[in-house]
Every structure is written in structure tokens, then in C-alpha cells.
N, C-alpha and C. Protein backbone atom coordinates (compact mmCIF):
# COMPACT_ATOMS: atom_id res chain seq x y z
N UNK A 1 -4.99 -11.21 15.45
CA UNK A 1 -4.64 -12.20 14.45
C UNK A 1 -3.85 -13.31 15.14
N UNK A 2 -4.24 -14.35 14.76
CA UNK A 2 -3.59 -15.80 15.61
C UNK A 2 -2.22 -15.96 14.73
N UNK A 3 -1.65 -16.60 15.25
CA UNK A 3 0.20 -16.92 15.15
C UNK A 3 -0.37 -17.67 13.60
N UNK A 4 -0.81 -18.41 13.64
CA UNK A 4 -1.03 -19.66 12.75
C UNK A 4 -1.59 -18.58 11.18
N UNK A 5 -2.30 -17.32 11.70
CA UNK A 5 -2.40 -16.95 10.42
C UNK A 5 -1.44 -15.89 9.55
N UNK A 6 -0.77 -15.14 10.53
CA UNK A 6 0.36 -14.55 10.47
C UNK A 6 1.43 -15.50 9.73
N UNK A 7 1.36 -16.64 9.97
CA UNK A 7 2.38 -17.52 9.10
C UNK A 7 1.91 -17.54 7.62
N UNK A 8 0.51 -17.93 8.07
CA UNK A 8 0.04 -17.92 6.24
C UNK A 8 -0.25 -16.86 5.60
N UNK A 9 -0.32 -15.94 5.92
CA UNK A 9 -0.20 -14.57 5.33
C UNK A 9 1.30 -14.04 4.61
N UNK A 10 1.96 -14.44 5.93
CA UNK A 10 3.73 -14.78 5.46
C UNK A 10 4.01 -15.43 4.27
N UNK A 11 3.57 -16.53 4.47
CA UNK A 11 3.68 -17.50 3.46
C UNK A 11 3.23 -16.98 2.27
N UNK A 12 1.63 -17.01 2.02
CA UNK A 12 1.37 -16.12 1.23
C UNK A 12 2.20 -14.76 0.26
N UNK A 13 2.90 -13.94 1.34
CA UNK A 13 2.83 -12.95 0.39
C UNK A 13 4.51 -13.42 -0.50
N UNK A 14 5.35 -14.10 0.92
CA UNK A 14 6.61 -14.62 0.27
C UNK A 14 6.05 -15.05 -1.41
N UNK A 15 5.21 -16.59 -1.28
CA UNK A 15 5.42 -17.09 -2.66
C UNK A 15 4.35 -16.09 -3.74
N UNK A 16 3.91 -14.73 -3.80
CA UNK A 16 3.57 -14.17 -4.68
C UNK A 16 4.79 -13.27 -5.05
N UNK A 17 5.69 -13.14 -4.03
CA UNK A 17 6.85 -12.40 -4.78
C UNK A 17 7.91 -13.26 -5.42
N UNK A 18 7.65 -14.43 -4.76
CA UNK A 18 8.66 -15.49 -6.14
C UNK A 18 7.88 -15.79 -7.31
N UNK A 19 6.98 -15.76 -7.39
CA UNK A 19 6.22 -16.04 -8.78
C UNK A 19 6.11 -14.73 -9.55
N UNK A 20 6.34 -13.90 -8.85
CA UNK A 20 6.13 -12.70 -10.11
C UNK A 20 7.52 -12.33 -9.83
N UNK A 21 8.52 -12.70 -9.58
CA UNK A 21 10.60 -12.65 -9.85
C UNK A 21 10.86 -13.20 -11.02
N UNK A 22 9.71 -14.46 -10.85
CA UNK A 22 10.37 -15.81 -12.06
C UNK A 22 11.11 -15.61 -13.80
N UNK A 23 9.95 -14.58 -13.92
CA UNK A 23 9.85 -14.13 -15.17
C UNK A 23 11.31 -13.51 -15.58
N UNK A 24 11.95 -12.45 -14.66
CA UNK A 24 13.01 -11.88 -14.62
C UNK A 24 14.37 -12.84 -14.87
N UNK A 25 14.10 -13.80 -14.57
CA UNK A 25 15.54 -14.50 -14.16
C UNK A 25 15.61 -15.37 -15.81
N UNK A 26 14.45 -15.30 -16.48
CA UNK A 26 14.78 -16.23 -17.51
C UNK A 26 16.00 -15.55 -18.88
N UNK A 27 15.66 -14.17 -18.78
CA UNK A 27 17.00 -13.20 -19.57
C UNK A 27 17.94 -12.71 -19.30
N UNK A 28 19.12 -13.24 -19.85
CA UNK A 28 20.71 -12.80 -19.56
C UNK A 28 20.87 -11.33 -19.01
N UNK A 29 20.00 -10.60 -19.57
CA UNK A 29 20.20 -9.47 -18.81
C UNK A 29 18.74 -8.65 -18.88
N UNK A 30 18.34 -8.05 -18.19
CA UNK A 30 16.99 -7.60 -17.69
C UNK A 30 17.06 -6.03 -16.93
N UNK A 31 17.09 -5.33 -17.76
CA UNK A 31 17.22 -3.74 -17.37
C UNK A 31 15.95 -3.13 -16.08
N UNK A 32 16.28 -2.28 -15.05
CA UNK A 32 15.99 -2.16 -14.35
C UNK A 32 14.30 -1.82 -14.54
N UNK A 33 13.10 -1.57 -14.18
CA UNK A 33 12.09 -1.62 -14.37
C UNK A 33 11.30 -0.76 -13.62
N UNK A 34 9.96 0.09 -14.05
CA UNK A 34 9.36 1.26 -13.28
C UNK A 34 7.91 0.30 -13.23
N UNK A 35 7.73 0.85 -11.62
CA UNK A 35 6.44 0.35 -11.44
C UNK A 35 5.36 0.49 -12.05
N UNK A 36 5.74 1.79 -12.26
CA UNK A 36 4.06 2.61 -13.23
C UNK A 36 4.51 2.64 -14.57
N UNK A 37 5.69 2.23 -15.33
CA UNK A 37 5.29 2.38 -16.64
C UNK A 37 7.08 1.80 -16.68
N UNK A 38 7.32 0.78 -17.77
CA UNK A 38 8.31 0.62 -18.58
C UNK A 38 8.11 0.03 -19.74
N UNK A 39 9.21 0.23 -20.67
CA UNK A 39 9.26 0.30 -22.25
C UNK A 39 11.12 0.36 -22.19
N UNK A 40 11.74 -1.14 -22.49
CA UNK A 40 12.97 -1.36 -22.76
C UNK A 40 13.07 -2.18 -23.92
N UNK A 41 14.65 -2.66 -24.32
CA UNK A 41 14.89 -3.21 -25.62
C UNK A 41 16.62 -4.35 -24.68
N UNK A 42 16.35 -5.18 -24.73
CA UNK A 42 17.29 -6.27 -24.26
C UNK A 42 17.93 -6.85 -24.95
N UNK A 43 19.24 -7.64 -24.86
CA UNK A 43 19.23 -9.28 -25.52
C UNK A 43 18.75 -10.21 -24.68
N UNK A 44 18.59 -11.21 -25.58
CA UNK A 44 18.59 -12.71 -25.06
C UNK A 44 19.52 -13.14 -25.20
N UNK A 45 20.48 -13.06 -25.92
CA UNK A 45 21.67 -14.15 -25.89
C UNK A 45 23.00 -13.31 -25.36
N UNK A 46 24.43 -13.76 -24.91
CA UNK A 46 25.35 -13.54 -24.75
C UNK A 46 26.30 -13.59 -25.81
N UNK A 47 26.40 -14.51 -26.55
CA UNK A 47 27.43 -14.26 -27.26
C UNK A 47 27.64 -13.54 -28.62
N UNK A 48 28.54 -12.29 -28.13
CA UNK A 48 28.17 -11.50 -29.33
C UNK A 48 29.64 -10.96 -29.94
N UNK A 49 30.59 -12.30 -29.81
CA UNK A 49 31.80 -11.93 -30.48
C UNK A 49 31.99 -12.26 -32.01
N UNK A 50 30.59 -13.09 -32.65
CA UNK A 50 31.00 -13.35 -33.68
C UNK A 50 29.78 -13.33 -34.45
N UNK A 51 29.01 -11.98 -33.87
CA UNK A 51 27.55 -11.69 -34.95
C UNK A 51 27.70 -10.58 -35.79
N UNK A 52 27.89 -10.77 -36.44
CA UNK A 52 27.74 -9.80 -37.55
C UNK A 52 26.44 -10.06 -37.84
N UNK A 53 25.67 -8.13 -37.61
CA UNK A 53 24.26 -7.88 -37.95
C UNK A 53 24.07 -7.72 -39.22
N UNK A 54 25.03 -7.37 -40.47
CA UNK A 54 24.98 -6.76 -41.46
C UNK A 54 23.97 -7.38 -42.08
N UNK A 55 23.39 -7.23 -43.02
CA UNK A 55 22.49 -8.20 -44.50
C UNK A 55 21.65 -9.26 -43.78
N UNK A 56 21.14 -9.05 -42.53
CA UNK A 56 20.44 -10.16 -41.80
C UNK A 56 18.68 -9.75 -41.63
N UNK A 57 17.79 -10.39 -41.69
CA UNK A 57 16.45 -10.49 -42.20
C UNK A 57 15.83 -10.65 -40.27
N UNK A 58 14.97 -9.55 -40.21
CA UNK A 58 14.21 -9.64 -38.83
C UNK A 58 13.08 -9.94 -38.15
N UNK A 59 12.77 -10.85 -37.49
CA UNK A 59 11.55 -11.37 -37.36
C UNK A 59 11.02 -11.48 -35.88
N UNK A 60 9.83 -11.23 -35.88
CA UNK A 60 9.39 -10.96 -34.59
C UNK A 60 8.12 -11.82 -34.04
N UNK A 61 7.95 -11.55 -32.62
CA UNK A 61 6.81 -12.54 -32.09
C UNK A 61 6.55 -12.09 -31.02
N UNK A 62 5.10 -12.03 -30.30
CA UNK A 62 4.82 -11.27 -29.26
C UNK A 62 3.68 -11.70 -28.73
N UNK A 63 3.59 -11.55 -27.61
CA UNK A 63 2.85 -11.82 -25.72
C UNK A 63 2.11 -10.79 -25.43
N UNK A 64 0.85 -10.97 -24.95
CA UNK A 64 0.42 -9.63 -24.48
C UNK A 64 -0.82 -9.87 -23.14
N UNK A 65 -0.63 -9.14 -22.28
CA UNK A 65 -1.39 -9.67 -20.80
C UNK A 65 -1.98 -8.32 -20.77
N UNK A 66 -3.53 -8.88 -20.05
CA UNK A 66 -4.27 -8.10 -19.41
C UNK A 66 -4.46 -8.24 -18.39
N UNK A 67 -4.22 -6.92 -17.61
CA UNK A 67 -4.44 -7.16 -16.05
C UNK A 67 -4.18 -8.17 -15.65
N UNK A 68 -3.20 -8.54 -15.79
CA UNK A 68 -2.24 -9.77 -15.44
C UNK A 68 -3.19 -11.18 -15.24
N UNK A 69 -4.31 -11.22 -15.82
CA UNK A 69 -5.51 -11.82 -15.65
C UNK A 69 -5.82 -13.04 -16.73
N UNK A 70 -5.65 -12.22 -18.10
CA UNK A 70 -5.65 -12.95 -19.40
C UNK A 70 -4.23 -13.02 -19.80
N UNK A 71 -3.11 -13.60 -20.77
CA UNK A 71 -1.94 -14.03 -21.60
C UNK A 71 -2.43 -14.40 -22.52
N UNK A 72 -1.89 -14.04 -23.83
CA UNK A 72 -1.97 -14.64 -25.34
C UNK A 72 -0.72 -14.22 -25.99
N UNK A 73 -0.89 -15.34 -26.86
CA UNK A 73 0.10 -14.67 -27.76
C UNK A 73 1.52 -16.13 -27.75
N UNK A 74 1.99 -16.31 -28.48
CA UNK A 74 3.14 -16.88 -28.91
C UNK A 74 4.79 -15.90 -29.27
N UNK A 75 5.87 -15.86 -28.09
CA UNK A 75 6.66 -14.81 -28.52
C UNK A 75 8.18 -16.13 -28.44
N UNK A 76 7.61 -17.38 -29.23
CA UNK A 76 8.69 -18.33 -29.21
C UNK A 76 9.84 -17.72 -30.41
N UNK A 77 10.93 -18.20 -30.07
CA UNK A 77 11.89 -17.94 -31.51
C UNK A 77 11.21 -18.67 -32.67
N UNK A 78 11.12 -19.70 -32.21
CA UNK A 78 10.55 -20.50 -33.82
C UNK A 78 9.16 -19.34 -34.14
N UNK A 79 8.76 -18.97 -33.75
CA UNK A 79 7.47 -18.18 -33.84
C UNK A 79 7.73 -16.76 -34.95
N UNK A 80 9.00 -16.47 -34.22
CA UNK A 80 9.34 -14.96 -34.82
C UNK A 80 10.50 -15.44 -36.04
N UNK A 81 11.15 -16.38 -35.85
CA UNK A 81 11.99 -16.56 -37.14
C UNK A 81 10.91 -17.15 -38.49
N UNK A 82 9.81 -17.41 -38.31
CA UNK A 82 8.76 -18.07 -39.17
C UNK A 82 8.27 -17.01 -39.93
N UNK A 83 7.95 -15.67 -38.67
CA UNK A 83 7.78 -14.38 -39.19
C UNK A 83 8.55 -13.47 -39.79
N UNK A 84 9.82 -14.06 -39.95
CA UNK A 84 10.50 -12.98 -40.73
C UNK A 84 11.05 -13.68 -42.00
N UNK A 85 10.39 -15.39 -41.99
CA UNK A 85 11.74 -16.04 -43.02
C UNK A 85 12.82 -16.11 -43.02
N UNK A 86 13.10 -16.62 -41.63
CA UNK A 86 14.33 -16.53 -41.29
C UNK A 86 14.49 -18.38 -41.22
N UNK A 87 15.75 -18.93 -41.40
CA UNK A 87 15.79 -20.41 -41.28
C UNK A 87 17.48 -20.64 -40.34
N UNK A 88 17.72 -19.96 -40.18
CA UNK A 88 18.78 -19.90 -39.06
C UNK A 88 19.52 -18.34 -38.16
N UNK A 89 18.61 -18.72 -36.93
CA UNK A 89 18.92 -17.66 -36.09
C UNK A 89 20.15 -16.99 -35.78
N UNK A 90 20.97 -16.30 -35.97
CA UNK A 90 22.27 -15.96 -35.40
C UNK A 90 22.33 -14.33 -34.26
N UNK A 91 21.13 -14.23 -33.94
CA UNK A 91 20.81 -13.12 -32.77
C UNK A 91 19.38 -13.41 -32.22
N UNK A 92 19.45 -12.67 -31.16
CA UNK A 92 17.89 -12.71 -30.39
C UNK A 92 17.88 -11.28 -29.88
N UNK A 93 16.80 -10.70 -29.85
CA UNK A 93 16.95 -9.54 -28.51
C UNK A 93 15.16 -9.59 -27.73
N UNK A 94 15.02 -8.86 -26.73
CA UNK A 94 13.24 -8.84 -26.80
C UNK A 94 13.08 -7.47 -26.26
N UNK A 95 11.49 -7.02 -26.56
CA UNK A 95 11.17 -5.62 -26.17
C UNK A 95 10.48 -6.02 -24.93
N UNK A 96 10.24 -4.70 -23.80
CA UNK A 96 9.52 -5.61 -22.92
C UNK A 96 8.53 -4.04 -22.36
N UNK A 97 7.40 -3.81 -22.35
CA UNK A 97 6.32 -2.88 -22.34
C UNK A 97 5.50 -3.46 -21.04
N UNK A 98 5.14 -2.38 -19.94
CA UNK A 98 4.51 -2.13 -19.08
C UNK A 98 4.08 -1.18 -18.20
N UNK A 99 2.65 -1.10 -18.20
CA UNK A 99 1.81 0.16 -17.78
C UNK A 99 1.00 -0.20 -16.76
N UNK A 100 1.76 -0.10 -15.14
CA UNK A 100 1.15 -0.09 -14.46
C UNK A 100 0.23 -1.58 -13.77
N UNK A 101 0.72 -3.12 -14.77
CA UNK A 101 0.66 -4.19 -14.79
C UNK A 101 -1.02 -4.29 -15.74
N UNK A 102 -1.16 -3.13 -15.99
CA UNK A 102 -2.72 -3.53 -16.55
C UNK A 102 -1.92 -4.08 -18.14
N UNK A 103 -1.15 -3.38 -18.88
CA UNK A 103 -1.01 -3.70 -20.44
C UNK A 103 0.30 -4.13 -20.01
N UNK A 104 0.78 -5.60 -20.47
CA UNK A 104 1.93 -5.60 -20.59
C UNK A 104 2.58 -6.44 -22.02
N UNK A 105 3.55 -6.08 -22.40
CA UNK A 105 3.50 -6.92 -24.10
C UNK A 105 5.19 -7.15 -24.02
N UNK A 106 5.65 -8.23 -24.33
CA UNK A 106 7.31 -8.94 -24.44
C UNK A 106 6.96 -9.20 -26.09
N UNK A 107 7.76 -8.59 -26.62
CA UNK A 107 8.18 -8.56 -27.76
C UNK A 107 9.52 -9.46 -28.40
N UNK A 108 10.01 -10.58 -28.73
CA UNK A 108 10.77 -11.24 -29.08
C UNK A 108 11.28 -11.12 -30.70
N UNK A 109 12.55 -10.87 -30.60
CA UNK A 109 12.97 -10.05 -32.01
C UNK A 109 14.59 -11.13 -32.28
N UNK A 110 13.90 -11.69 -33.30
CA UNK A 110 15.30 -12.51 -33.91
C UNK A 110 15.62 -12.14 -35.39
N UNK A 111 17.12 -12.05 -35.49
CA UNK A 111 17.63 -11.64 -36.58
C UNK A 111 18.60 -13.20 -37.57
N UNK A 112 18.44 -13.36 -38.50
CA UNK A 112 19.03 -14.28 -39.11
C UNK A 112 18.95 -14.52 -40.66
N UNK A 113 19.40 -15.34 -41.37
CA UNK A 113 19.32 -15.46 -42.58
C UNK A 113 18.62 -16.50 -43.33
């Protein structure tokens, strides 16, 4: 193998592991993850000194990939507060499901009144 392709192979595999990091960095906090199979429950937001969950209406929205090949799906807040009748958000959290990269589904779950 020549020098010149050893670089691009380098290159290569570097920017496929920053593009599949990206995703990770967009939630405040992001629980550790199994190669062959995870199924967690997160927040999205930080501030949680002044939420009261009580009497609050829940609405959801969700993503779903095949073989990392196809994406559909809408898992925006406006998406999931629409779905629950919600007209002002005061929580977020998201689910996040994966098997092996063939099924994977982000679940976005907002609570509000």
C-alpha cells in the first residue's frame, strides 16, 4: 500500500468516526451505549429547579432509521407538543432505541400545558 493511500484511508476512517460522534454531542446528557443493542430514557434540557411535572399533558415525536441507510420521521418539539396539545413546553426528555445499527428509533417526549 503506497504512503498516499494509507493517508486516505486515515482520513477516511477518522471523518466516519466524527460523523457518526455528531449525533451524541447534541444532548445534555447521553447515557452510555451497547453496540449490539440499546434502549435508554434521557433529558434534553438542564434546568430542572423549577419544573414541576404534576397536572402536565405529554406529547411525543419520533425518528426511525434503517440500516442506517433510510431516516424518516419528524422527532421536532414543535412536532411532539402538537401531538400532545401541548402550547407551552416546560420539560423535554428523549428515548433512544438501537439494535445492532439495523433499527434505530429517538423518541422525543415533551411535557407541558
Amino acid at each position: 500500500m503506497s504512503k498516499s493511500s494509507v493517508s486516505i484511508l486515515s482520513v477516511s476512517i477518522l471523518a466516519t468516526l466524527v460523523l457518526s460522534l455528531t449525533g451524541c454531542l447534541v444532548a445534555p446528557f447521553v447515557p452510555p451505549s451497547g453496540m449490539a443493542y440499546s434502549q435508554f430514557d434521557a433529558p434534553l434540557d438542564v434546568d430542572f429547579q423549577n419544573t414541576d411535572m404534576s397536572g402536565l399533558k405529554k406529547g411525543t415525536a419520533e425518528t426511525m432509521s434503517i440500516l442506517g441507510l433510510v431516516a424518516t420521521g419528524d422527532a421536532s418539539a414543535q412536532a411532539a407538543a402538537q401531538n400532545g396539545g401541548i402550547t407551552k413546553i416546560v420539560h423535554a426528555d428523549y428515548e433512544y432505541f438501537n439494535v445492532l445499527g439495523v433499527v434505530q428509533k429517538t423518541t422525543v417526549i415533551v411535557y407541558g400545558k
